[in-house]
Protein backbone atom coordinates (compact mmCIF):
# COMPACT_ATOMS: atom_id res chain seq x y z
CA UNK A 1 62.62 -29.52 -43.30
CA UNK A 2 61.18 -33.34 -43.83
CA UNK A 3 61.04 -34.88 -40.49
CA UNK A 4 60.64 -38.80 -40.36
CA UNK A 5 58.93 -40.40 -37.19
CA UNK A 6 59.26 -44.18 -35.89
CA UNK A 7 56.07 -44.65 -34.60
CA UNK A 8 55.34 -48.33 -35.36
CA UNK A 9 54.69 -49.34 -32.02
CA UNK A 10 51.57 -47.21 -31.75
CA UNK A 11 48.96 -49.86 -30.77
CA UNK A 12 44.98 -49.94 -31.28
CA UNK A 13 45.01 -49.97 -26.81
CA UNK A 14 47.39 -47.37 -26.37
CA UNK A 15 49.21 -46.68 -23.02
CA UNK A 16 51.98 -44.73 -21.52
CA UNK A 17 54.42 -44.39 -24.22
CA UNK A 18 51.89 -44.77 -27.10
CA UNK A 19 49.38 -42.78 -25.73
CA UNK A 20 52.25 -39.94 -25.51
CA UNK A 21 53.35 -40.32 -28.96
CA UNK A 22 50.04 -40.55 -30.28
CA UNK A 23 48.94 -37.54 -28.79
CA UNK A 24 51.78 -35.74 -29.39
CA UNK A 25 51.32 -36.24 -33.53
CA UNK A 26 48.29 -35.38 -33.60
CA UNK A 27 48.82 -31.90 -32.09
CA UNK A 28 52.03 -31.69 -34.40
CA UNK A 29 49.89 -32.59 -37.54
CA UNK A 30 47.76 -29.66 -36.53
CA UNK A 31 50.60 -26.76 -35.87
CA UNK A 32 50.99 -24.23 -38.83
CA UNK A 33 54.58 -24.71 -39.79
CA UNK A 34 56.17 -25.10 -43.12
CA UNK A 35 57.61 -28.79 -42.63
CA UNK A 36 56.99 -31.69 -44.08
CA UNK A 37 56.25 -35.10 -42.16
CA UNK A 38 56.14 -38.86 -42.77
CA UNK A 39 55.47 -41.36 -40.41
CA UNK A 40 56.10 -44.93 -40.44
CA UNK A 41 53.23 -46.77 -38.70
CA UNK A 42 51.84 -50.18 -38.10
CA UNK A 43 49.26 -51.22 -40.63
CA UNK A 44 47.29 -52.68 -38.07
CA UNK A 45 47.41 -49.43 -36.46
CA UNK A 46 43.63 -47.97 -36.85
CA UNK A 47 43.90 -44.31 -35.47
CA UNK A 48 46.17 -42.63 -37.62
CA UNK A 49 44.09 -40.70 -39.49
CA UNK A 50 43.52 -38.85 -36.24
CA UNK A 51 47.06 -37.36 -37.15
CA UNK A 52 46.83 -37.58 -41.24
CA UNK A 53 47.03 -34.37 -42.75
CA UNK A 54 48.61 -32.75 -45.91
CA UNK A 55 52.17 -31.99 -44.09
CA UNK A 56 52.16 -35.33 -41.88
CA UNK A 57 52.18 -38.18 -44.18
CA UNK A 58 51.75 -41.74 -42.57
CA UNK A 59 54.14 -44.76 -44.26
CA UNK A 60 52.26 -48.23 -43.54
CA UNK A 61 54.72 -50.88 -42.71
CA UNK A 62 53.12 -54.46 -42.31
CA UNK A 63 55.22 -56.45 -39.73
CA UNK A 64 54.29 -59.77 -38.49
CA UNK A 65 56.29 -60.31 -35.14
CA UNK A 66 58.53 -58.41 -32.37
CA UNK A 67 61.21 -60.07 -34.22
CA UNK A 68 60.32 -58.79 -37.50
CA UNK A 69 59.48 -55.28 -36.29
CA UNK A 70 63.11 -55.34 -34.63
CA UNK A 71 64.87 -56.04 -37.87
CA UNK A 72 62.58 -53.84 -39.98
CA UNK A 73 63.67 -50.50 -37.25
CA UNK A 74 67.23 -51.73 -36.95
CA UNK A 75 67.85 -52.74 -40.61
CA UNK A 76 65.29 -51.51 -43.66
CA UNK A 77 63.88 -47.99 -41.84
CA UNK A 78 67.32 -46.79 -42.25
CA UNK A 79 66.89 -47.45 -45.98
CA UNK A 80 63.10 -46.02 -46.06
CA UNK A 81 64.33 -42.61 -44.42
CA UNK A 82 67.31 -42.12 -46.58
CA UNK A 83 65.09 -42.95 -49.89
CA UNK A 84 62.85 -40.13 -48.52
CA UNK A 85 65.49 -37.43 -47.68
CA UNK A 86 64.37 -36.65 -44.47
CA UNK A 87 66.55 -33.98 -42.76
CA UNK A 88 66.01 -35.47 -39.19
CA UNK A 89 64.76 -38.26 -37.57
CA UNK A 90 62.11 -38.46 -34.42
CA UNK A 91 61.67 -41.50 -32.71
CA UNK A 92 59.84 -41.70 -29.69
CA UNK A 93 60.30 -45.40 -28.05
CA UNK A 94 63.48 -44.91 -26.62
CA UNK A 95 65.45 -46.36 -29.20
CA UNK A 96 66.68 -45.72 -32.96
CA UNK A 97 68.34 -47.67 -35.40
CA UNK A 98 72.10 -47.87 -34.60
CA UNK A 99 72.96 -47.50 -38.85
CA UNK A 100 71.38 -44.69 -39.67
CA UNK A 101 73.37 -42.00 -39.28
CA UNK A 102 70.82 -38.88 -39.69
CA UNK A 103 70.37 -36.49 -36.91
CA UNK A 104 68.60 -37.52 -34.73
CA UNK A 105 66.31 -37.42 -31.46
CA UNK A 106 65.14 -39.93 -28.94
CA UNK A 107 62.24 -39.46 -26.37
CA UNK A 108 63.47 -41.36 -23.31
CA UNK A 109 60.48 -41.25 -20.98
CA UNK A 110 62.31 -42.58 -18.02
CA UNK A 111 65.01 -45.52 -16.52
CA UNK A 112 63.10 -47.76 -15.29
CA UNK A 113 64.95 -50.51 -16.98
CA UNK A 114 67.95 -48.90 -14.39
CA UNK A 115 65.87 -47.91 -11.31
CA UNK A 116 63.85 -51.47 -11.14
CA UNK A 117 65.20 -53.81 -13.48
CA UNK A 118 63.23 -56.73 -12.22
CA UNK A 119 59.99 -54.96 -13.54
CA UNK A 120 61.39 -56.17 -16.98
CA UNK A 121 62.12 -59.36 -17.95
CA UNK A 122 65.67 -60.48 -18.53
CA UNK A 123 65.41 -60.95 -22.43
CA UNK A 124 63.75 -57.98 -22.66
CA UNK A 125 66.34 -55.98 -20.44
CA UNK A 126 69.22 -56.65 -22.10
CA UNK A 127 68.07 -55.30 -25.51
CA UNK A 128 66.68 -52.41 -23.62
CA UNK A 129 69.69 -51.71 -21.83
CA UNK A 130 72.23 -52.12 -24.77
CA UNK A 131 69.65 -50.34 -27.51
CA UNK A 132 68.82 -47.38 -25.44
CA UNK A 133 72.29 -47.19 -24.39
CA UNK A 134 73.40 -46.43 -27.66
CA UNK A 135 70.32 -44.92 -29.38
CA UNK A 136 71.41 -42.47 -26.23
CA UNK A 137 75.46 -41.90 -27.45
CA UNK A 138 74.13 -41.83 -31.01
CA UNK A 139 71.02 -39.09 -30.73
CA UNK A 140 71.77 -35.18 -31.39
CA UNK A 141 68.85 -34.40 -29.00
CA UNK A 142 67.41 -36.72 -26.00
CA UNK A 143 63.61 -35.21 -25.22
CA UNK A 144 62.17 -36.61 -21.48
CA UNK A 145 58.95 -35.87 -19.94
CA UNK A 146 59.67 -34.17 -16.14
CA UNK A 147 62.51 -32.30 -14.77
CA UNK A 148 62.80 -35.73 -12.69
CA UNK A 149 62.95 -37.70 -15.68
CA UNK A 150 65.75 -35.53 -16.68
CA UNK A 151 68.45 -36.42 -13.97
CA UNK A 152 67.67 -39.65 -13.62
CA UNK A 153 68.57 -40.22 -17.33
CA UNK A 154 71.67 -37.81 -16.51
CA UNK A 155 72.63 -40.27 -13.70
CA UNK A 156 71.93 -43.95 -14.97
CA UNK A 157 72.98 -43.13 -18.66
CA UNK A 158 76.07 -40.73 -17.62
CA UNK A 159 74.33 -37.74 -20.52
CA UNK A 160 75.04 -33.98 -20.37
CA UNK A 161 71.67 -32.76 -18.79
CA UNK A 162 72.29 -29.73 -21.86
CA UNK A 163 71.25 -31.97 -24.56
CA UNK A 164 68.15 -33.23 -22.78
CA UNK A 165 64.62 -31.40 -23.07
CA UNK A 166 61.17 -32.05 -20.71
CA UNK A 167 58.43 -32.10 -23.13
CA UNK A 168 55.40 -33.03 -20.62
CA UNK A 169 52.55 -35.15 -21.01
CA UNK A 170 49.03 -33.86 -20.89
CA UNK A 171 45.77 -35.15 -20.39
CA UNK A 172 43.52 -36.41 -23.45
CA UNK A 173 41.24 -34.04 -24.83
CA UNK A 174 38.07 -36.21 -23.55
CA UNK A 175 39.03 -35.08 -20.33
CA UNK A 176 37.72 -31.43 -20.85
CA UNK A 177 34.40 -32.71 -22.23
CA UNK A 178 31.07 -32.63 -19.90
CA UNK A 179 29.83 -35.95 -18.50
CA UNK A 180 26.49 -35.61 -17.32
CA UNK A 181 25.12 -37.42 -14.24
CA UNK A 182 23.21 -40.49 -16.25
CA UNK A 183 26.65 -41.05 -18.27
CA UNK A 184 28.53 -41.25 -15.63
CA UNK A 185 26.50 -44.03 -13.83
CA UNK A 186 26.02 -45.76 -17.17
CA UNK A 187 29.99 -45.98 -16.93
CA UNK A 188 30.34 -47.53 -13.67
CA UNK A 189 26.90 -49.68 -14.20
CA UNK A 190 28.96 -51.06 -17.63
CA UNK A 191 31.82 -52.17 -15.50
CA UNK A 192 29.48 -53.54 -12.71
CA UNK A 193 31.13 -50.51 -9.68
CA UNK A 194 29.55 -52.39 -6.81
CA UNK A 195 29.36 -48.87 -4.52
CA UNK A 196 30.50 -45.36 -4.49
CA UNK A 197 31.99 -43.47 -3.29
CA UNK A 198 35.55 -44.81 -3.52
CA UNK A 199 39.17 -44.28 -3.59
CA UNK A 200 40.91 -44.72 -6.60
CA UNK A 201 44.31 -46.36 -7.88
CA UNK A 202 45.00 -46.37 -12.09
CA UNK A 203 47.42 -48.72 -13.26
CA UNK A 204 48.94 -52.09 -14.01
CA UNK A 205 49.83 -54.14 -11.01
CA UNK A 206 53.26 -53.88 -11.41
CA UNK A 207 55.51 -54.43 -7.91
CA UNK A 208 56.69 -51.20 -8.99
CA UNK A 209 53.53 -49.53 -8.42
CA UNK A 210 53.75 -50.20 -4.87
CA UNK A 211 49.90 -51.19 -4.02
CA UNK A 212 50.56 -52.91 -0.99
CA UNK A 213 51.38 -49.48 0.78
CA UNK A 214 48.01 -48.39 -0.72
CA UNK A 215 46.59 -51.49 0.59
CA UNK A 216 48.29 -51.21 4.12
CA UNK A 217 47.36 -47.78 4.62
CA UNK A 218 43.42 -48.42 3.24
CA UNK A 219 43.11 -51.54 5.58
CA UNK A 220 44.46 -49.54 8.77
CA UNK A 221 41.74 -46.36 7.63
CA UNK A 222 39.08 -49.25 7.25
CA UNK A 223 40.01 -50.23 10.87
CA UNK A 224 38.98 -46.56 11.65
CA UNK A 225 35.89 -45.77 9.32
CA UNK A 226 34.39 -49.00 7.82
CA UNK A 227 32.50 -46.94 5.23
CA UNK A 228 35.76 -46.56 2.75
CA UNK A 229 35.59 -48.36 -0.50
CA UNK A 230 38.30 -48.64 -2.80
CA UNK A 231 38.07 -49.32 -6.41
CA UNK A 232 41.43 -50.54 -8.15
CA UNK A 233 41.61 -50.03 -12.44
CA UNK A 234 44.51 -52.17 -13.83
CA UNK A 235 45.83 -54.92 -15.49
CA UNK A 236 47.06 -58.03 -14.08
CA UNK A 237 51.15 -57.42 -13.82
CA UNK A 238 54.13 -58.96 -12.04
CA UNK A 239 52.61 -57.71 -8.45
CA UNK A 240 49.07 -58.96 -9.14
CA UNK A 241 49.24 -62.46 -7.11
CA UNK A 242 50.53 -60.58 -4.21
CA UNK A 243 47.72 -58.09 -4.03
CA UNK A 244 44.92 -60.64 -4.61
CA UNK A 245 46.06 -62.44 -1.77
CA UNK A 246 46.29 -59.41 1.08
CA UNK A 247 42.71 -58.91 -0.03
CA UNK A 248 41.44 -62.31 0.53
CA UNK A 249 43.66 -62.63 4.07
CA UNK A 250 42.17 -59.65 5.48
CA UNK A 251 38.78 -59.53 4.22
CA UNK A 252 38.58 -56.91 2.67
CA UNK A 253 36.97 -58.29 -0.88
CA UNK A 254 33.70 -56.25 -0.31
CA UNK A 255 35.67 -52.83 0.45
CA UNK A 256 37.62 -53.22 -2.76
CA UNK A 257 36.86 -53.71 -6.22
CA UNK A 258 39.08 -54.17 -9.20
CA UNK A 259 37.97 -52.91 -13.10
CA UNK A 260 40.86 -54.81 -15.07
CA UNK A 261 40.77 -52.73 -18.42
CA UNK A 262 38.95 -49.48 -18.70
CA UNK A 263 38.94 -47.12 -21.74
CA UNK A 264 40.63 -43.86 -21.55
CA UNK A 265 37.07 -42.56 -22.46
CA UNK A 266 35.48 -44.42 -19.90
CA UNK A 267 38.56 -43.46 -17.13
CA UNK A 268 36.36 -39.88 -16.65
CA UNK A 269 33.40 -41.49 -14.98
CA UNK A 270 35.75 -42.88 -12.27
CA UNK A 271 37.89 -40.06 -11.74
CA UNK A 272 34.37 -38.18 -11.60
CA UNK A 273 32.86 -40.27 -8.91
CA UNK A 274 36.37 -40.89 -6.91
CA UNK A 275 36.98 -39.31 -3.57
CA UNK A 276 40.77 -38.82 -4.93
CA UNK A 277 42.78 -40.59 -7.02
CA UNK A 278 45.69 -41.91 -4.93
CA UNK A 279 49.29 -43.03 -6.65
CA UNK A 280 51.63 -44.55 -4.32
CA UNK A 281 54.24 -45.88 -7.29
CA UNK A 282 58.36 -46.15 -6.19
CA UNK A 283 58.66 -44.83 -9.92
CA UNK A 284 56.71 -42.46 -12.05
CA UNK A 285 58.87 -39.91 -14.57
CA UNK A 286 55.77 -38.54 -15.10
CA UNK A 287 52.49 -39.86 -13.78
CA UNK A 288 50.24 -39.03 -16.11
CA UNK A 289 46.95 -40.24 -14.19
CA UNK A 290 47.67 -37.20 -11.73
CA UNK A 291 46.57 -34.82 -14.34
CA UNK A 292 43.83 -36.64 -15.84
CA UNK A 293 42.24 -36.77 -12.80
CA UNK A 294 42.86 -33.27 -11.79
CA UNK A 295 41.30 -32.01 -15.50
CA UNK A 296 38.26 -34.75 -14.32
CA UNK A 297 37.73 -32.30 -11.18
CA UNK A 298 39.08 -35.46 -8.97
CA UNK A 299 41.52 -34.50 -5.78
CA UNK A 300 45.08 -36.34 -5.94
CA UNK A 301 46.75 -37.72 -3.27
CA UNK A 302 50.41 -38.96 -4.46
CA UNK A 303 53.70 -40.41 -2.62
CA UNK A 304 56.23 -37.85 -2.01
CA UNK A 305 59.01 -39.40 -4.12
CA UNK A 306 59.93 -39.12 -8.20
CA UNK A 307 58.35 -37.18 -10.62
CA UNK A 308 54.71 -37.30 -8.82
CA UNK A 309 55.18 -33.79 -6.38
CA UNK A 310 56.42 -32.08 -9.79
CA UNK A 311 53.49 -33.28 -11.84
CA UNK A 312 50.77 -32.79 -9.02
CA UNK A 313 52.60 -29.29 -8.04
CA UNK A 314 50.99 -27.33 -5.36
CA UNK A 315 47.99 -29.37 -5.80
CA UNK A 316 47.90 -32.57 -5.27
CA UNK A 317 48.28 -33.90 -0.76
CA UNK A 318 51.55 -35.76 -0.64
CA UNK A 319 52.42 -38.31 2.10
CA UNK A 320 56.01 -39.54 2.95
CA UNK A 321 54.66 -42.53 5.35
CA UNK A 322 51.38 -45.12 5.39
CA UNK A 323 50.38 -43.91 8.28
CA UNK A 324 50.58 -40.38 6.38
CA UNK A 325 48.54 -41.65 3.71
CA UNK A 326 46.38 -43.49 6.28
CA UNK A 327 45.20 -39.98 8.08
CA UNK A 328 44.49 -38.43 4.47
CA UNK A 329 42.45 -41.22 3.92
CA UNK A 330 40.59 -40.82 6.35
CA UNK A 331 40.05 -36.63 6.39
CA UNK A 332 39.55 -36.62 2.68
CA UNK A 333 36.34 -39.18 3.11
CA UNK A 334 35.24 -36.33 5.52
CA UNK A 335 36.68 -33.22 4.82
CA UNK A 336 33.77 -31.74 1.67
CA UNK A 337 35.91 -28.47 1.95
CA UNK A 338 39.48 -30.10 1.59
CA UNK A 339 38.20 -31.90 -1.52
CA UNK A 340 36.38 -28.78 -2.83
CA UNK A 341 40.04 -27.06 -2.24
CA UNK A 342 41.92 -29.68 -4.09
CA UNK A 343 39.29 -29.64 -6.54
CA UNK A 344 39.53 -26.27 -7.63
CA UNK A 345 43.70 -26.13 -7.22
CA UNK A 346 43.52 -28.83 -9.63
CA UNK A 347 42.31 -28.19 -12.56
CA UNK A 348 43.86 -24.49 -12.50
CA UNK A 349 47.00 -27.07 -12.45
CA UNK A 350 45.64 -29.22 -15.26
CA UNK A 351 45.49 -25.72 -17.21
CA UNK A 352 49.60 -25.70 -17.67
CA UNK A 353 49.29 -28.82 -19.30
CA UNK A 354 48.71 -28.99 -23.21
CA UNK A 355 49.65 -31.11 -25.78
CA UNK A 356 49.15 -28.41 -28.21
CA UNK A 357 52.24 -26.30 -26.08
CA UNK A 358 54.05 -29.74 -25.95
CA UNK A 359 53.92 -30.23 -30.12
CA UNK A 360 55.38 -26.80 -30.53
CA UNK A 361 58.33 -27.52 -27.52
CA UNK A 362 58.74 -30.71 -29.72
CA UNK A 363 58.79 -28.66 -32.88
CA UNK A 364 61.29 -25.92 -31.54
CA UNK A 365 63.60 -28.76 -30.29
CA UNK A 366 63.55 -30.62 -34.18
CA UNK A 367 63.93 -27.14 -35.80
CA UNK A 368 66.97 -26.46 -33.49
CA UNK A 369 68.62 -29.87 -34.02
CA UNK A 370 68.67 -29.56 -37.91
CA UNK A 371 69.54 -26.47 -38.39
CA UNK A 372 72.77 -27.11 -35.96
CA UNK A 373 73.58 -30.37 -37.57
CA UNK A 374 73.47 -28.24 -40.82
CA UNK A 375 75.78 -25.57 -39.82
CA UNK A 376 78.36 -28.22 -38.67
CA UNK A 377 77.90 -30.19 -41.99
CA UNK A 378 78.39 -27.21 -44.14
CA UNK A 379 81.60 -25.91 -41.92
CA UNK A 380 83.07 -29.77 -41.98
């Protein structure tokens, strides 16, 4: 079988969706199967030869602006995967190009463009919305990351929940690697970490995100235990103006500190020194931060709602209110055997979690689709 794979939106800063997909072909390029693979990548792109190998070939495609890269998917990859004879088609941003007409499957990796539609802007929603739509109708196979993921593409997209598979994120491999005590302060020294310990949020500051819970529930635990810090790792997003000013109005600019862009390699010494990470989002399909920190021997805390109490399991505390999240607040900055506990539930959790297991899910599901698309071309 000669699988193609859309994967020129892979960036040099990877996140969410590109971290997943880049991850994901590099523990494909390393399964022992008989398949070939080509890739079609950015030629800016500068980590592919993390996923190079004799079976996975990359195909460098130079493209000069969103617009171009749209035409190029929509319009000439069609051409590019027919002139290579690829059997089926992977491609794992959400959409496919509506022409081509080879089997093929679509990683959806949530609705947010359905659940919160103001967290993307109205240009951008109506492609999404009309491309992922039909890259939806059109796909043999639709692969999702969570169980929770999984219905709510069921519901907003009206899809038979048969032809939909949860392939899970995992955490990088970095994660499992020792960080010894001077590396770890180097880390925080680097990104000038005014104290520790702290509390710890990871992600853009998106209204979606819901930090001003966080923020409610951190001021009222301040009000109770001055000693709680808070550091916040993010970039700026459509929430940020908001959250700068509940700082400022209620002083609390020396309790909380903000690291704007840290590297995935450099995430470990925060998780490490964290007294749990804490993820308060309205949304996550997956929440991939809850395992990384588990694997980084850091205690979760996570908002009982979407995919975060499937990810953190039995594992991670969950809290329905802010005052909920307020008392665990304060009883985790106290509590050395509740975060030992947590500690040690969490990365036997972090254990089920593999992107090695999630390549060969991903490899079953491709092996499936062509040889069923073959047995209804050859009986048509």
């Amino acid at each position: 079988m000669h699988i193609a794979i859309d994967a020129v939106l892979l960036k040099n800063q990877n996140a969410g969706t590109g971290f997943y997909t880049h991850h994901l072909l590099t523990a494909l390029s390393k399964l022992t199967h008989p398949h070939r693979l080509t890739v079609f990548i950015d030629d800016a792109y500068q980590k592919s030869h993390e996923f190079e190998s004799e079976r996975m070939k990359v195909s460098k495609v130079k493209l000069h602006s969103v617009g171009h890269r749209i035409l190029w998917e929509q319009l000439t990859l069609p051409y590019h995967i027919g002139a290579i004879k690829a059997d089926v088609a992977l491609y794992p941003f959400f959409i496919k190009p509506v022409l081509s007409k080879l089997p093929s499957i679509v990683i959806i990796h949530d609705a947010l463009v359905k659940a919160f539609p103001e967290s993307v802007e109205p240009s951008r929603r109506w492609y999404l919305n009309t491309m992922i739509g039909l890259s939806i109708r059109q796909a043999a196979h639709i692969v999702t990351v969570s169980e929770y993921a999984k219905t709510d593409i069921t519901k907003y997209y009206h899809v038979d929940s048969h032809g939909i598979s949860v392939i899970p994120a995992a955490p990088a491999p970095h994660f499992q690697l020792v960080l010894s005590e001077e590396e770890r302060q180097n880390i925080l020294q680097k990104y000038a970490v005014p104290f520790e310990p702290f509390f710890l949020s990871v992600g853009m500051f998106n209204k979606y995100k819901n930090y001003l819970e966080l923020l409610h529930a951190f001021k009222a635990a301040v009000q109770m235990n001055t000693s709680l810090r808070l550091v916040m790792v993010g970039g700026d997003g459509n929430d940020s103006q908001r959250i700068a000013s509940f700082i400022e109005s209620h002083g609390l600019q020396d309790k909380i500190f903000r690291a704007r862009y840290v590297t995935t390699e450099d995430l470990r010494a925060f998780y490490r020194s964290a007294i749990a990470l804490v993820m308060t989002s309205q949304y996550e399909s997956f929440g991939l931060p809850i395992v990384e920190a588990m694997q980084s021997d850091c205690p979760v805390v996570v908002a009982a709602r979407t995919a975060m109490p499937e990810t953190a399991g039995d594992a991670g505390l969950k809290y329905g209110t802010t005052q909920e999240l307020t008392t665990i607040l304060l009883e985790l900055w106290r509590n050395e055997a509740l975060k030992h506990q947590l500690k040690q539930k969490g990365l036997a959790h972090a254990r089920k979690f593999s992107w090695q297991n999630s390549a060969e899910k991903l490899l079953k599901v491709l092996e499936q689709v062509q040889s069923k698309c073959s047995r209804v071309s050859i009986s048509s």
